[in-house]
Protein backbone atom coordinates (compact mmCIF):
# COMPACT_ATOMS: atom_id res chain seq x y z
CA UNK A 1 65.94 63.13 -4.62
CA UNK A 2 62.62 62.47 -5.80
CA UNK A 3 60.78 65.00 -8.22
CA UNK A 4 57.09 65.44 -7.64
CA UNK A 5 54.99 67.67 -10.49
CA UNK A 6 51.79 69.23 -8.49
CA UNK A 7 48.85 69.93 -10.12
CA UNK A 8 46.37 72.98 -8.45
CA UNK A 9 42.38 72.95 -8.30
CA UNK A 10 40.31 75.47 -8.64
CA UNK A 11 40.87 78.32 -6.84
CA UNK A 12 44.13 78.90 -8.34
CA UNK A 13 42.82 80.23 -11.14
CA UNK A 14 43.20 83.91 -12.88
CA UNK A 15 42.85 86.03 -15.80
CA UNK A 16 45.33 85.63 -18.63
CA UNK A 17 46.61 82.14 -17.63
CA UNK A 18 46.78 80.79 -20.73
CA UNK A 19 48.32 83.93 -22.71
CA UNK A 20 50.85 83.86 -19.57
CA UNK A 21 52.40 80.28 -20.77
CA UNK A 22 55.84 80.70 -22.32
CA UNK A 23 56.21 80.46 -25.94
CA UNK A 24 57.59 76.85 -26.48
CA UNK A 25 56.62 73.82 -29.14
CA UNK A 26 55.38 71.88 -25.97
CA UNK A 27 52.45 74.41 -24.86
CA UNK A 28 51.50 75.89 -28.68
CA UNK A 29 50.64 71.68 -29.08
CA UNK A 30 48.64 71.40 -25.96
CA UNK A 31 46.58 74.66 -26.97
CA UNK A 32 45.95 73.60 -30.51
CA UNK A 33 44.82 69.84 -29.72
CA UNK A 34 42.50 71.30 -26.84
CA UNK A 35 41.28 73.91 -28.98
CA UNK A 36 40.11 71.22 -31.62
CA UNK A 37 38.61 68.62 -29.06
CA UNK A 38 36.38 71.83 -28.20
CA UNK A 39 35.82 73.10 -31.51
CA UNK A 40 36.92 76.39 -30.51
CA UNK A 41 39.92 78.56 -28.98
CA UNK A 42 40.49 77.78 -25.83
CA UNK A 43 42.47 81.10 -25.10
CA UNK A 44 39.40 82.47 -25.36
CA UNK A 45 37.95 80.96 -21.95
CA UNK A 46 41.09 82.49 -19.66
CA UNK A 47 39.81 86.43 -19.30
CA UNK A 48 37.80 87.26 -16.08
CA UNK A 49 34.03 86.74 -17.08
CA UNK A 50 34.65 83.40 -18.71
CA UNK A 51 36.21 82.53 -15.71
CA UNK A 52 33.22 82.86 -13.87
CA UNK A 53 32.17 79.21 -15.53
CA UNK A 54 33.52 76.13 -13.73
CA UNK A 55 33.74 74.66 -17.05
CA UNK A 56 36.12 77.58 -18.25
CA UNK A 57 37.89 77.31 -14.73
CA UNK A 58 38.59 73.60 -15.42
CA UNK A 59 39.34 73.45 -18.99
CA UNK A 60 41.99 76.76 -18.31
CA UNK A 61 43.64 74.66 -15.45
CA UNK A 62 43.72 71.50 -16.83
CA UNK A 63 45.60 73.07 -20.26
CA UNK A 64 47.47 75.12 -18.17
CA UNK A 65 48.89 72.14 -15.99
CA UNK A 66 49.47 69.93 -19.05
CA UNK A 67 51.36 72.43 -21.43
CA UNK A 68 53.47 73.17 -17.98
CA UNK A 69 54.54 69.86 -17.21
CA UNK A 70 55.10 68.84 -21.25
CA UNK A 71 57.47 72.30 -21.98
CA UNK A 72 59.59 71.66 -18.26
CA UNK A 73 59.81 67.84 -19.10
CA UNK A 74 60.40 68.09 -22.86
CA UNK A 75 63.33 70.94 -22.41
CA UNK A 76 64.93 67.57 -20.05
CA UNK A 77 63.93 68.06 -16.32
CA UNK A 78 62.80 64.79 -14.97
CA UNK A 79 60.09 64.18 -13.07
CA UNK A 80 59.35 60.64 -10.49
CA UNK A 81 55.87 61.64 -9.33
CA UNK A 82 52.54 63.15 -10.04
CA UNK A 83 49.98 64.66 -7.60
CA UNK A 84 46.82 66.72 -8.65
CA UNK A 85 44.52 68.60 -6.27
CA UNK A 86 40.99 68.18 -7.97
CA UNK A 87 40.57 69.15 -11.30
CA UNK A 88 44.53 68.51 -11.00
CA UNK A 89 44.11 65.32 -11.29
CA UNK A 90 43.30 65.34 -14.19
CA UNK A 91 46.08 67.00 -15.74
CA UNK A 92 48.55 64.68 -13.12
CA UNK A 93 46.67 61.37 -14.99
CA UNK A 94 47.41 62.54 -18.55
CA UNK A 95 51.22 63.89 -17.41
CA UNK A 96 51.50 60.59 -16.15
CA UNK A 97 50.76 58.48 -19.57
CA UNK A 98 47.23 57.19 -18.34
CA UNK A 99 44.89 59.29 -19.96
CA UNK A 100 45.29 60.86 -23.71
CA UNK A 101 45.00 64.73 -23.11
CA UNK A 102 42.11 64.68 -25.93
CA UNK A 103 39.85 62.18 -23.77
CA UNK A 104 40.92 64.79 -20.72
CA UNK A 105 39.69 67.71 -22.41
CA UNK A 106 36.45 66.01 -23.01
CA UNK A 107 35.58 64.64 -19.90
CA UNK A 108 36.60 67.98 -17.98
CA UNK A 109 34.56 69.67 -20.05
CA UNK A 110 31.35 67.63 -19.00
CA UNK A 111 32.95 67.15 -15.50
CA UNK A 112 32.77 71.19 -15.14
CA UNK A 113 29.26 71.37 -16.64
CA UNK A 114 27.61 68.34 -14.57
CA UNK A 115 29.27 70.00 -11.73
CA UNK A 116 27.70 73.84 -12.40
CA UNK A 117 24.03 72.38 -13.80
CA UNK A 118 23.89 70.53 -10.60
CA UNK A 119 24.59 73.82 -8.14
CA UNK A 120 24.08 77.42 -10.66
CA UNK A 121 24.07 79.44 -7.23
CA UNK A 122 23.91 79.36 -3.53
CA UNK A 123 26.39 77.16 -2.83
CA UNK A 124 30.50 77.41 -2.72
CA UNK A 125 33.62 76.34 -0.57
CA UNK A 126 34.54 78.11 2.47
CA UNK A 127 38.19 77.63 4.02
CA UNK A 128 38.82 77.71 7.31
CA UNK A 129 42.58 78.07 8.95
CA UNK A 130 43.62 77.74 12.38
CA UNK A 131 41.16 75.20 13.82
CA UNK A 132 41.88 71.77 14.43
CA UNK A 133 40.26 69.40 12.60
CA UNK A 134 37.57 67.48 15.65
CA UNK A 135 36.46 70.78 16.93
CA UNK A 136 35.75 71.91 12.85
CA UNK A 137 33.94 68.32 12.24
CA UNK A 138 31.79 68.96 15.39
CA UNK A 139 30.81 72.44 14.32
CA UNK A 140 29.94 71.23 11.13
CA UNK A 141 28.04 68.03 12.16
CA UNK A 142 26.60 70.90 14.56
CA UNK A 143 25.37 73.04 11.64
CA UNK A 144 24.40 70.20 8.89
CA UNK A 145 20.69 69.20 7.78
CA UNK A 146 18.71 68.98 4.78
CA UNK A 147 17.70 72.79 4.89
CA UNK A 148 21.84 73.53 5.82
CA UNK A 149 24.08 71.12 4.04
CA UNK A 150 27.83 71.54 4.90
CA UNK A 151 30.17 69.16 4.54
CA UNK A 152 34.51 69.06 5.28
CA UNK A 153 35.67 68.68 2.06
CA UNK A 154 39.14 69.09 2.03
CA UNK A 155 41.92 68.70 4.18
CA UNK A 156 44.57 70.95 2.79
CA UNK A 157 47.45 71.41 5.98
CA UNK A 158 47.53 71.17 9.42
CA UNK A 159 45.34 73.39 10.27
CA UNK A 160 43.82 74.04 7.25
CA UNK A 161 40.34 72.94 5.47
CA UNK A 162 37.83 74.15 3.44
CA UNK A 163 34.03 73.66 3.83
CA UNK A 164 31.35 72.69 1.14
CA UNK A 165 27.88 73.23 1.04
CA UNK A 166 24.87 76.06 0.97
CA UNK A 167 25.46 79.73 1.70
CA UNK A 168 24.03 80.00 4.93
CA UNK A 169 25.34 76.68 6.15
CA UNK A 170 29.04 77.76 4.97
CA UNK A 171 28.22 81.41 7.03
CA UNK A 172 26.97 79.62 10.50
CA UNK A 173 30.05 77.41 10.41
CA UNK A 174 32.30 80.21 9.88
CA UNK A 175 30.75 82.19 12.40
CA UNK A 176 30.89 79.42 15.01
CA UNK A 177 34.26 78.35 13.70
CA UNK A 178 35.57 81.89 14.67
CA UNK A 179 33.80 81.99 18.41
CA UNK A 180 36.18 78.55 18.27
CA UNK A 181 39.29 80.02 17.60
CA UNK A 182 39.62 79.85 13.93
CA UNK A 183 42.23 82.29 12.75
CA UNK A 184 40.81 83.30 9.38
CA UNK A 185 37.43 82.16 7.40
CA UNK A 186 37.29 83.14 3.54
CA UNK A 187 35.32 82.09 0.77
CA UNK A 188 37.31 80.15 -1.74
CA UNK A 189 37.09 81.17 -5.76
CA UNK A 190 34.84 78.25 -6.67
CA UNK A 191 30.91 78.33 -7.35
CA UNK A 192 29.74 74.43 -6.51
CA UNK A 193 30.15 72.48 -3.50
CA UNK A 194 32.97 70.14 -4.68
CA UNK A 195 34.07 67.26 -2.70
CA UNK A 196 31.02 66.00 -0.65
CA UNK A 197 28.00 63.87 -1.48
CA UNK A 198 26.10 66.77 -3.14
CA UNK A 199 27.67 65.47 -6.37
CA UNK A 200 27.44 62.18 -6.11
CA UNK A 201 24.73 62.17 -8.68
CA UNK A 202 27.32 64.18 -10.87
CA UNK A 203 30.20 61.73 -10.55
CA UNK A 204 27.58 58.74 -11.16
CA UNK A 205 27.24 60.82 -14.52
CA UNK A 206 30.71 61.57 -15.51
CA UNK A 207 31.49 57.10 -14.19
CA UNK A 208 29.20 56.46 -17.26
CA UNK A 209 31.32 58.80 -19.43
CA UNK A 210 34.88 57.45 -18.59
CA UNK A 211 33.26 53.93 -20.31
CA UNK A 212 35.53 52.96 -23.25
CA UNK A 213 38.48 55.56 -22.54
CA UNK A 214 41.52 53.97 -23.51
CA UNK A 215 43.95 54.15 -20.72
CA UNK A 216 47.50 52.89 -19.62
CA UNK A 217 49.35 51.99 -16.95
CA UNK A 218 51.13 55.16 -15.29
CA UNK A 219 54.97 55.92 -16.44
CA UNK A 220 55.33 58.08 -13.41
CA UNK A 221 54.29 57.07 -9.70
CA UNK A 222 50.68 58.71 -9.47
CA UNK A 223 49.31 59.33 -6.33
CA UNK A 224 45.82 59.82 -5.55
CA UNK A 225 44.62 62.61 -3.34
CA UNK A 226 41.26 61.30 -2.70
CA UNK A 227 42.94 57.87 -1.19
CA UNK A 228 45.82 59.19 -0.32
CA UNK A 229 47.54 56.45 -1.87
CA UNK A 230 49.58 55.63 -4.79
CA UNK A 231 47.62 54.32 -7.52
CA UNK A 232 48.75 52.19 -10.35
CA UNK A 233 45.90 49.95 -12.04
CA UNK A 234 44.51 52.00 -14.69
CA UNK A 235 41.17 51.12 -14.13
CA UNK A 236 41.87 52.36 -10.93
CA UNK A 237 43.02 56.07 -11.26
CA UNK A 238 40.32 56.76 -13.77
CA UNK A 239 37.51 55.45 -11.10
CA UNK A 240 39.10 57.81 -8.68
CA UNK A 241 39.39 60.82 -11.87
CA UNK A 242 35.70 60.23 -11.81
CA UNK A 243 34.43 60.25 -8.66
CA UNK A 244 37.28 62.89 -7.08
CA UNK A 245 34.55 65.41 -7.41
CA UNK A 246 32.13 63.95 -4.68
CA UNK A 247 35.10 62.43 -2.64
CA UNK A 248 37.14 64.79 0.17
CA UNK A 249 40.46 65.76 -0.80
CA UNK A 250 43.12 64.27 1.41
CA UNK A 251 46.12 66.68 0.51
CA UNK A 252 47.94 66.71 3.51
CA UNK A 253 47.84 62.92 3.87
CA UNK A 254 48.73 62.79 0.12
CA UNK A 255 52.20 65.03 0.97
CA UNK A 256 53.12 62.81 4.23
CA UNK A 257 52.88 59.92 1.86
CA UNK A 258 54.99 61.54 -1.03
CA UNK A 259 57.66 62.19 1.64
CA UNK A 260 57.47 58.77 2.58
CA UNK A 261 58.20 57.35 -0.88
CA UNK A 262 61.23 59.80 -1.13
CA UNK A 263 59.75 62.94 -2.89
CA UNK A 264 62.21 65.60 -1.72
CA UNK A 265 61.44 68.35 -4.67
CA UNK A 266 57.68 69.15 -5.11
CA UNK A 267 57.36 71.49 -8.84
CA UNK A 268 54.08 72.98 -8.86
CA UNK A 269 52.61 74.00 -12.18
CA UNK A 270 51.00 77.45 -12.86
CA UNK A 271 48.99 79.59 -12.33
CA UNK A 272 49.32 79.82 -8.78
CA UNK A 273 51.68 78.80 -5.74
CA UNK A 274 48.92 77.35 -3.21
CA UNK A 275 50.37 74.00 -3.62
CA UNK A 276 53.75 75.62 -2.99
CA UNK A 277 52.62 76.73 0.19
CA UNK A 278 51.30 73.51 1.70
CA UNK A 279 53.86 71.47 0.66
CA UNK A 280 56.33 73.59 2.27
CA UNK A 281 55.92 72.35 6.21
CA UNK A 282 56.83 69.18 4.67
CA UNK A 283 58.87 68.91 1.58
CA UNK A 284 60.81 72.13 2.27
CA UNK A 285 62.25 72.43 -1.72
CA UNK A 286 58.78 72.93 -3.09
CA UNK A 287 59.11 75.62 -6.33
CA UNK A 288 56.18 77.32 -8.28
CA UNK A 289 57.18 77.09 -11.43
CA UNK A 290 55.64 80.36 -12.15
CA UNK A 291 57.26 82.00 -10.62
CA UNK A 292 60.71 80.35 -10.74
CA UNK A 293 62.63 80.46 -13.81
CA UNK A 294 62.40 77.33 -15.74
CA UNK A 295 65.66 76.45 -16.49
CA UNK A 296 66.60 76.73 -12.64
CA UNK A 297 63.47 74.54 -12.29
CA UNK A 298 64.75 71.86 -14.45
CA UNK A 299 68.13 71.95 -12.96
CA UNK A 300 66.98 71.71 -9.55
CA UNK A 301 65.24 68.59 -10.72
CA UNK A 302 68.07 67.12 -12.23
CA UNK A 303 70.38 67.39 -8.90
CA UNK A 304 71.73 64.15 -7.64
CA UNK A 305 70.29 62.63 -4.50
């Protein structure tokens, strides 16, 4: 049975998700090396106006992710896989051996700042459940235009995908999404318009930054889900860490493909269980750790085939 370790975007978020990770060796290193890569405490950036800031949100999930997966995979669960959505990635990448947690914490830091000087207001991410995807992409094609960008920007589940663009573009297509049939419209906990071409400029930006990062081959299989692929040139993963931001997120593809290659138990790391959910239609023994006990986590991960 293959182990996969997912790794949640924003959205996932809340208050106190740091101060909520369990007291273990593993996640009291993570917090102290990101805490000195920032220069300050990065508990401080996990209570409710801080995470207003994408570059809190990012930071908080990213630590959050890595301290997870290090305290489950240090007390001896094993682990085949990795699989980040978004900022996810990120902490999937380091999990994996390719990119020192230090460099991480740097470049998510400028990541979430390029991402929220580029968009302060007026723009978000919209989800939209129950509509298939051609009448969606002819709705928003429909609504689109330089006064109205919308883009799809992520394809999360069957029927499920979120929107990205302005306000009022992100209002018409719910509005006509819902004369279509749409089940349920809702606005998604995340400020910019992530995963379209409005950031390309920002992920031309953060390219330039990943210049002299010292990476390494992954030691667990890493797949991408902006390619929906596995991944495993170095060179590779870290062009996809850095433009991920402007590219749509392919989760559902990503999941068909991890049950292809034999991932049977899917292990989401806190805060949330979003990942949980969409896995479940197709790898029916996804677990949040958060909200599983960790030692049944490990053992489930350490059952024979």
């Amino acid at each position: 049975m293959g182990v996969l370790l997912t790794f949640p975007g924003q959205g996932a978020q809340r208050p106190g998700m740091l101060h909520a990770l369990p007291e273990h060796p593993a996640v009291a290193q993570t917090l102290a090396e990101a805490s000195e890569v920032l220069g300050y405490d990065i508990l401080s950036l996990d209570d409710a106006p801080r995470l207003a800031s994408t570059v809190a949100v990012q930071l908080c999930l990213l630590t959050a992710g890595v301290a997870s997966a290090r305290c489950l995979l240090d007390d001896g669960a094993r682990a085949d896989a990795v699989a980040g959505l978004s900022i996810g990635a990120y902490a999937a990448a380091v999990v994996a051996g390719v990119l020192p947690f230090g460099e991480a914490v740097r470049l998510v830091a400028l990541r979430g700042k390029l991402m929220e000087d580029a968009y302060p207001g007026g723009y978000g991410m919209t989800a939209i459940l129950g509509l298939e995807r051609g009448p969606l992409e002819a709705i928003v094609a429909a609504v689109h235009g330089p006064a109205l960008p919308v883009y799809l920007a992520n394809h999360n589940a069957e029927m499920q995908f979120v929107i990205a663009g302005a306000d009022a573009a992100m209002a018409r297509v719910t509005e006509l999404s819902k004369a279509a049939g749409a089940r349920e419209a809702k606005r998604v906990a995340i400020s910019v318009p992530s995963h379209c071409a409005l950031l390309n400029d920002s992920a031309e930006a953060l390219a330039q930054a990943f210049a002299g990062v010292s990476v390494r081959r992954p030691l667990l299989r890493y797949f991408s889900a902006s390619a929906a692929r596995e991944l495993r040139d170095p060179s590779r993963i870290t062009a996809d860490l850095a433009r991920n931001m402007a590219l749509p997120v392919r989760w559902h593809e990503t999941m068909l493909l991890a049950r292809a290659c034999d991932m049977r138990l899917a292990v989401e790391m806190p805060p949330g269980n979003v990942l949980t959910r969409l896995c479940l239609p197709l790898l029916p023994n996804a677990v949040a750790l958060g909200q599983t006990r960790p030692e049944s986590v490990r053992l489930l991960t350490l059952r024979e085939p």
